[in-house]
Protein backbone atom coordinates (compact mmCIF):
# COMPACT_ATOMS: atom_id res chain seq x y z
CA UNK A 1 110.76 20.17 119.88
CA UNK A 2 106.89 20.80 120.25
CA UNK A 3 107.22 24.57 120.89
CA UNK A 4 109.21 24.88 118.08
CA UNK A 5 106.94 22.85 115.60
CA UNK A 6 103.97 24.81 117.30
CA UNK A 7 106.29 28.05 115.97
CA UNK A 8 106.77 26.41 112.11
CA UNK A 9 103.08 25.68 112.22
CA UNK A 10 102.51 29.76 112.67
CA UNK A 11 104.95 30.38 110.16
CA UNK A 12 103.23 28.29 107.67
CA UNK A 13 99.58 29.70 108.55
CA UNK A 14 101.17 33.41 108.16
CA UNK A 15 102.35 32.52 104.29
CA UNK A 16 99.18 32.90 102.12
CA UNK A 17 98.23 35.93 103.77
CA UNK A 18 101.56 37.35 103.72
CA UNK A 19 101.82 36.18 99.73
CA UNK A 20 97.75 37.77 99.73
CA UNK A 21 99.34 41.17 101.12
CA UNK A 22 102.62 41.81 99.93
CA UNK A 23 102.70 44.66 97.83
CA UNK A 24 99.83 46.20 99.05
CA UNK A 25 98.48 49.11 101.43
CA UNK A 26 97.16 48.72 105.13
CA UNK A 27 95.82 51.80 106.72
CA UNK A 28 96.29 51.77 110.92
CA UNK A 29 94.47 53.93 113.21
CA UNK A 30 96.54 54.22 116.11
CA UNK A 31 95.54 55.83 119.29
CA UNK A 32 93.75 55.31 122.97
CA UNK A 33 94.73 52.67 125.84
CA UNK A 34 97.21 51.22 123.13
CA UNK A 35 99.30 54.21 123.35
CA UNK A 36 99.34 54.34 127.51
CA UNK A 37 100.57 50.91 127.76
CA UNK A 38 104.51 50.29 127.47
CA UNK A 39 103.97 46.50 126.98
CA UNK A 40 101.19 47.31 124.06
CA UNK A 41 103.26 50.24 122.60
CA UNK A 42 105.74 47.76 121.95
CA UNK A 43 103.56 45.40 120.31
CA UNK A 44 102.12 47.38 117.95
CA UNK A 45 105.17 48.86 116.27
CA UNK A 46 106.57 45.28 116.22
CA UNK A 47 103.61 44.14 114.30
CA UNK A 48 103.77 47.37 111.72
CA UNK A 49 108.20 46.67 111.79
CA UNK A 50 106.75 43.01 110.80
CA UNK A 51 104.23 43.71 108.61
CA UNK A 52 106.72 45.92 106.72
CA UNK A 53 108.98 43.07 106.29
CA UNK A 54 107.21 40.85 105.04
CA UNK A 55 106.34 43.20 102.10
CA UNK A 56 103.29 44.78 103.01
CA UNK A 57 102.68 48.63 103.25
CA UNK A 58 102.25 49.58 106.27
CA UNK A 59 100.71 53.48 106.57
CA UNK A 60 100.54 54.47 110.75
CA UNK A 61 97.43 57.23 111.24
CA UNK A 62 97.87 58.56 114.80
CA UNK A 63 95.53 60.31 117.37
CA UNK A 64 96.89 61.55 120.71
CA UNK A 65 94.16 62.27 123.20
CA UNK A 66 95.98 61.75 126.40
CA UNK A 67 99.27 63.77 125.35
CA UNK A 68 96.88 66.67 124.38
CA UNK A 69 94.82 66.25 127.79
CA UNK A 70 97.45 65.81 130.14
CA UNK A 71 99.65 69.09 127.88
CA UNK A 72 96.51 71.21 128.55
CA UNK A 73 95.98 70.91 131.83
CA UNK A 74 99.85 71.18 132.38
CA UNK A 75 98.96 74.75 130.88
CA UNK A 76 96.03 75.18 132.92
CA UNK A 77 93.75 75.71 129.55
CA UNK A 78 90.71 73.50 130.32
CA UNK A 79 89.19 70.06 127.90
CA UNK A 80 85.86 70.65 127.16
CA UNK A 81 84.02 68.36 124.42
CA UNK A 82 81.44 68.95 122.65
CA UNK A 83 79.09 66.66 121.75
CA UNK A 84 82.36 63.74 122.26
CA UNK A 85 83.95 66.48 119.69
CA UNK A 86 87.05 68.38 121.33
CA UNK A 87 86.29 71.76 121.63
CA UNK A 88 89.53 73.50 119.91
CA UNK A 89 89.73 77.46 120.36
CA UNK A 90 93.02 78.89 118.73
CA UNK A 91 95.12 78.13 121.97
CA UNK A 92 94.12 74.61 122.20
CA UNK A 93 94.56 74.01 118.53
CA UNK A 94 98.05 75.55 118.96
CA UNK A 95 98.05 72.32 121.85
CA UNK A 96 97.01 69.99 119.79
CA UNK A 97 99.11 70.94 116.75
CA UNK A 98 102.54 70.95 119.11
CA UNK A 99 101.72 67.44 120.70
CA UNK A 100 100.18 65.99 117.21
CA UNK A 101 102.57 67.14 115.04
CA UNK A 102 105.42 67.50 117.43
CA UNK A 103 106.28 64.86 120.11
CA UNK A 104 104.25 62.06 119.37
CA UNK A 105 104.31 61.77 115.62
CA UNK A 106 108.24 62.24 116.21
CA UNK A 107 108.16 59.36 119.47
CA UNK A 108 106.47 57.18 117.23
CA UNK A 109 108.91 57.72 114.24
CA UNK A 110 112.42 57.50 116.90
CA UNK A 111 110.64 54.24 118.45
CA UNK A 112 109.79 52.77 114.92
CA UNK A 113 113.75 53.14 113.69
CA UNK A 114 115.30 52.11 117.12
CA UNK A 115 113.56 48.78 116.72
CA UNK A 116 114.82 48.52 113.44
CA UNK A 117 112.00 49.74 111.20
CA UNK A 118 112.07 53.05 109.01
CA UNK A 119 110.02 55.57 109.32
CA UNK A 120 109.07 59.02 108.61
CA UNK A 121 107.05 61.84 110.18
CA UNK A 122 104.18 63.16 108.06
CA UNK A 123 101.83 65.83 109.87
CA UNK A 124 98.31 66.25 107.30
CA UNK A 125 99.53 70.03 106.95
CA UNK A 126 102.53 68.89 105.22
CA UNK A 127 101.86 69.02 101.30
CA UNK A 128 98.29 69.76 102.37
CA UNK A 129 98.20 65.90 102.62
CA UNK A 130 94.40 66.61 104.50
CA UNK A 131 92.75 69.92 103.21
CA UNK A 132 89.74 70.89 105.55
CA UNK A 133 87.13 73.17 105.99
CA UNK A 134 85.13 74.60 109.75
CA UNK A 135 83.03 72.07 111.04
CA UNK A 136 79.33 73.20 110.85
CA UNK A 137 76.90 71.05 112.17
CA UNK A 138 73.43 71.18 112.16
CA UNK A 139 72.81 71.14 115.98
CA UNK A 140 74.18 74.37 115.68
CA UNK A 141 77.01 73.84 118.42
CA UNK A 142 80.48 75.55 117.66
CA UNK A 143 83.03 73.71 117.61
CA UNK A 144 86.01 76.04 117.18
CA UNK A 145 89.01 74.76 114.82
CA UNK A 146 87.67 71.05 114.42
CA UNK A 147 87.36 70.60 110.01
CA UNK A 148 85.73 68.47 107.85
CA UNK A 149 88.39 66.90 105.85
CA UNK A 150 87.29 68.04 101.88
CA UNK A 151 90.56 66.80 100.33
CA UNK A 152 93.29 64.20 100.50
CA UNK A 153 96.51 64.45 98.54
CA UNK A 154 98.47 61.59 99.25
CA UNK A 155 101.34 61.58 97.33
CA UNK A 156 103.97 62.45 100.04
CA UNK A 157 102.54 59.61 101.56
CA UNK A 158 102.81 57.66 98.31
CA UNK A 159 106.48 59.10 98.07
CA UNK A 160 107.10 57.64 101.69
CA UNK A 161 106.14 54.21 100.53
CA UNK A 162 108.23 54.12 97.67
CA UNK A 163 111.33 54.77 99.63
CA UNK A 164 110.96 52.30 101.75
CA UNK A 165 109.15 54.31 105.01
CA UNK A 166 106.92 53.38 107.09
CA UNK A 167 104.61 56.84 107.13
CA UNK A 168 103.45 57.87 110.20
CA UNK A 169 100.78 60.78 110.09
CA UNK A 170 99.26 62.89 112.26
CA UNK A 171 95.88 64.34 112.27
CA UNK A 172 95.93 67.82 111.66
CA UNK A 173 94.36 69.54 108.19
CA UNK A 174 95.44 72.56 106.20
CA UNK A 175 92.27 74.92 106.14
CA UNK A 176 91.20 75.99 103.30
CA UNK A 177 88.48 78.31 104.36
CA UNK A 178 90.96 80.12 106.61
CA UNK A 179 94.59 80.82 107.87
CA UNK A 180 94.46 78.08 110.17
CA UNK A 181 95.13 74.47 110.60
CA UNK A 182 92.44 72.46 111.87
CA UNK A 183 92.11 69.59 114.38
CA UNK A 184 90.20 66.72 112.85
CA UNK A 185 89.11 63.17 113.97
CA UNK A 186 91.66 60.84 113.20
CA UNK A 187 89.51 57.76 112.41
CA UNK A 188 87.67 60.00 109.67
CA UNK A 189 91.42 60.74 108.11
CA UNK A 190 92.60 57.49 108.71
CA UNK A 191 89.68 56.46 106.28
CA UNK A 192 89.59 58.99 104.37
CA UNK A 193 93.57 58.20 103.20
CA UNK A 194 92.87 54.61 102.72
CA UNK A 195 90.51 55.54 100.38
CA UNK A 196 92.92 58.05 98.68
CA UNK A 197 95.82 55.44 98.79
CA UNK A 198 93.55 52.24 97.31
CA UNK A 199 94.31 50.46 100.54
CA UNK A 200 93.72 46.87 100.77
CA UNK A 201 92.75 47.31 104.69
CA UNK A 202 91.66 49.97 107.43
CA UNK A 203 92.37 48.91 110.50
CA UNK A 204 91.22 50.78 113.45
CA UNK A 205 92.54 50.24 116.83
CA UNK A 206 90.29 50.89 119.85
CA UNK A 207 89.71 49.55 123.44
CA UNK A 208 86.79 47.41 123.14
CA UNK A 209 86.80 43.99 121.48
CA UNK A 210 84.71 44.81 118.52
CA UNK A 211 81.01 44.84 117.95
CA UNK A 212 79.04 43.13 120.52
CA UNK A 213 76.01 41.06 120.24
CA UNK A 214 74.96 41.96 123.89
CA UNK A 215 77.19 44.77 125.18
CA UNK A 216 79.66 44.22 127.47
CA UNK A 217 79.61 40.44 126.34
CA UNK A 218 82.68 39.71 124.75
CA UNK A 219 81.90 35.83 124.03
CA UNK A 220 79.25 37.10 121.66
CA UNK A 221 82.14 39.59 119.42
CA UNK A 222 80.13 39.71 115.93
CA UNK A 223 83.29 38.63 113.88
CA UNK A 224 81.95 39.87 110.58
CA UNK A 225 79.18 42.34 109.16
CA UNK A 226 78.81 42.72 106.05
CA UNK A 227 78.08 46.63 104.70
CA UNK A 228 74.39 45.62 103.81
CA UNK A 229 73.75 44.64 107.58
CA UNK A 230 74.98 47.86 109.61
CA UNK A 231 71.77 49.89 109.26
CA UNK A 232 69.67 46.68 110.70
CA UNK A 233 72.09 46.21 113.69
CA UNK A 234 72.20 50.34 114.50
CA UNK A 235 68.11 49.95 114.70
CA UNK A 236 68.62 46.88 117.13
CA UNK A 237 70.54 49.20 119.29
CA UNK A 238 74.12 46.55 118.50
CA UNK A 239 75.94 48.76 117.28
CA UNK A 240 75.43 52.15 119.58
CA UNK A 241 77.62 54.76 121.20
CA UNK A 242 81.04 55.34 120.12
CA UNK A 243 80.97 52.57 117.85
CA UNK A 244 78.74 54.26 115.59
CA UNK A 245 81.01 57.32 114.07
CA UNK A 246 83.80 53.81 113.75
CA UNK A 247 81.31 51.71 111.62
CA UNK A 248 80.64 54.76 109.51
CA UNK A 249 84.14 55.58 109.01
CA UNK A 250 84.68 51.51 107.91
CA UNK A 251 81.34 51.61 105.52
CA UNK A 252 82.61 54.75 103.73
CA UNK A 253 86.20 53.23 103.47
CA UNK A 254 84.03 50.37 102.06
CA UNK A 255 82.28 52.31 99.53
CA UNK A 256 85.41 54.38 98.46
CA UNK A 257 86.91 51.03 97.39
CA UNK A 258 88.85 49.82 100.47
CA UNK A 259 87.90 46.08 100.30
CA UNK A 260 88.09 45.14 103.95
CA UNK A 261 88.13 47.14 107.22
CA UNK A 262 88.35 45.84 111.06
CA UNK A 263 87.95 47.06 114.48
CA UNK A 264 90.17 45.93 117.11
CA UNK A 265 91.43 45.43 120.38
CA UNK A 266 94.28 47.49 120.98
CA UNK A 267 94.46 46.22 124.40
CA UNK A 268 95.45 42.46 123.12
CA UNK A 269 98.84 42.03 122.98
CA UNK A 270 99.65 41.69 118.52
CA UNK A 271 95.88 41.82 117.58
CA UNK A 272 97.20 43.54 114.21
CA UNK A 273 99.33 39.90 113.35
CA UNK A 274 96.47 37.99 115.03
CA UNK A 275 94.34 39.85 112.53
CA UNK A 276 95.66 40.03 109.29
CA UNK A 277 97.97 36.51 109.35
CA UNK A 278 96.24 34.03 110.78
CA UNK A 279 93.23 31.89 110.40
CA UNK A 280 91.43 33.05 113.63
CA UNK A 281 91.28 37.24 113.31
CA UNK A 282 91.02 39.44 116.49
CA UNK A 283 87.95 41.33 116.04
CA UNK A 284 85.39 42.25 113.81
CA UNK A 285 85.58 42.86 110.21
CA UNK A 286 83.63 45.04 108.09
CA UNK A 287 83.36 44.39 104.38
């Protein structure tokens, strides 16, 4: 009897944010330890399969580091970064393209419909969905066939929606400067369509618990910044490393018009649900 009052309890916590969400447009940034792990695999697409039933759109942006790494040196073609940017000559980018595009944008669609969800495969080359341009930075550095996203045309995504999908995109642009597609960062795209599609959320999966008060300290997660406060906690050295090109990607999302974003743990088992229907959240949120 208790465990099953404990369950109604849930049920009852999950119905004013499911009534707050139905209808509208989450953006998920899939990718890292969350996509190693069988057990967290799993979770995820039952939370999107979920999520999707209850009414909400659910839009899947994917990366696919490990695939690409471990197809590479299968080939014998060497990783080298860049400044934490993959450096992508044209047979790398033919890599990343295959793997991207190919197997795990398809994996993810196959798992998605065998556990009873619908889904369909969009890659960002596909109705130029991402246009791009060559990276240029100003450190000079060449990156080889990594673009700066310049456009978004969502409306095969949109059309995906409508027809009941679940869209599941990959991360590679249409160049418009060249004959080429180009490898971009899929946290930048995942934002940059949330913006295009007027999402409600951006949620970006990653392996650490969210922004830390004193690194490495996860009793002191920061469970909410608001916009306003980033550039203060980036001087205090909070929010450093790899977290920085994440809380840039949630503060434009922000000032496109995406009202609220979140990093979290992809390593806890249904952080999404945790996140988005309950009282308690899973990480940190960015609005």
């Amino acid at each position: 009897m208790g465990n099953n009052f404990e369950r109604a309890r849930t049920l009852v916590e999950a119905l004013p944010y499911i009534q707050k969400f139905t209808g509208k447009v989450v953006v998920i940034k899939y990718g890292g330890n969350a996509m190693i792990s069988p057990e967290l695999f799993d979770a995820v697409i039952e939370d999107i399969i979920l999520l999707q039933l209850t009414g909400i759109h659910v839009v899947l942006v994917h990366g696919g580091g490990p695939e690409i790494n471990d197809m590479l040196d299968r080939l014998g073609i060497e990783s080298r970064f860049v400044n934490g940017l993959r450096y992508t000559d044209a047979e790398t980018m033919e890599v990343v393209q295959g793997i991207l595009c190919g197997k795990v944008n398809k994996d993810l669609v196959a798992t998605i419909i065998r556990k009873g969800g619908s889904a369909v495969g969009i890659c960002g080359l596909d109705a130029k969905l991402f246009e791009a341009q060559r990276m240029v930075k100003s450190d000079g550095e060449d990156y080889g066939y990594v673009g700066d996203i310049t456009n978004v045309n969502p409306e095969a995504v949109m059309q995906a929606i409508e027809n009941g999908h679940i869209p599941v995109v990959a991360t590679v642009a249409f160049g418009i400067d060249d004959d080429t597609a180009y490898n971009v960062n899929a946290d930048t795209a995942a934002a940059k369509l949330a913006i295009a599609l007027g999402a409600e959320k951006l949620i970006l999966l990653t392996n650490t618990r969210g922004v830390l008060r004193i690194k490495d300290d996860e009793s002191t997660l920061i469970k909410q910044i608001r916009s306003h406060e980033i550039e203060g906690l980036m001087s205090q050295n909070i929010i450093a490393g790899g977290m920085i090109p994440k809380i840039e990607c949630c503060a434009d999302a922000i000032e496109g018009g995406v009202r609220r974003t979140h990093i979290l743990d992809g390593r806890i088992e249904h952080s999404i649900l945790i996140e988005m229907l309950t009282d308690e959240g899973a990480g940190t949120m960015i609005f």
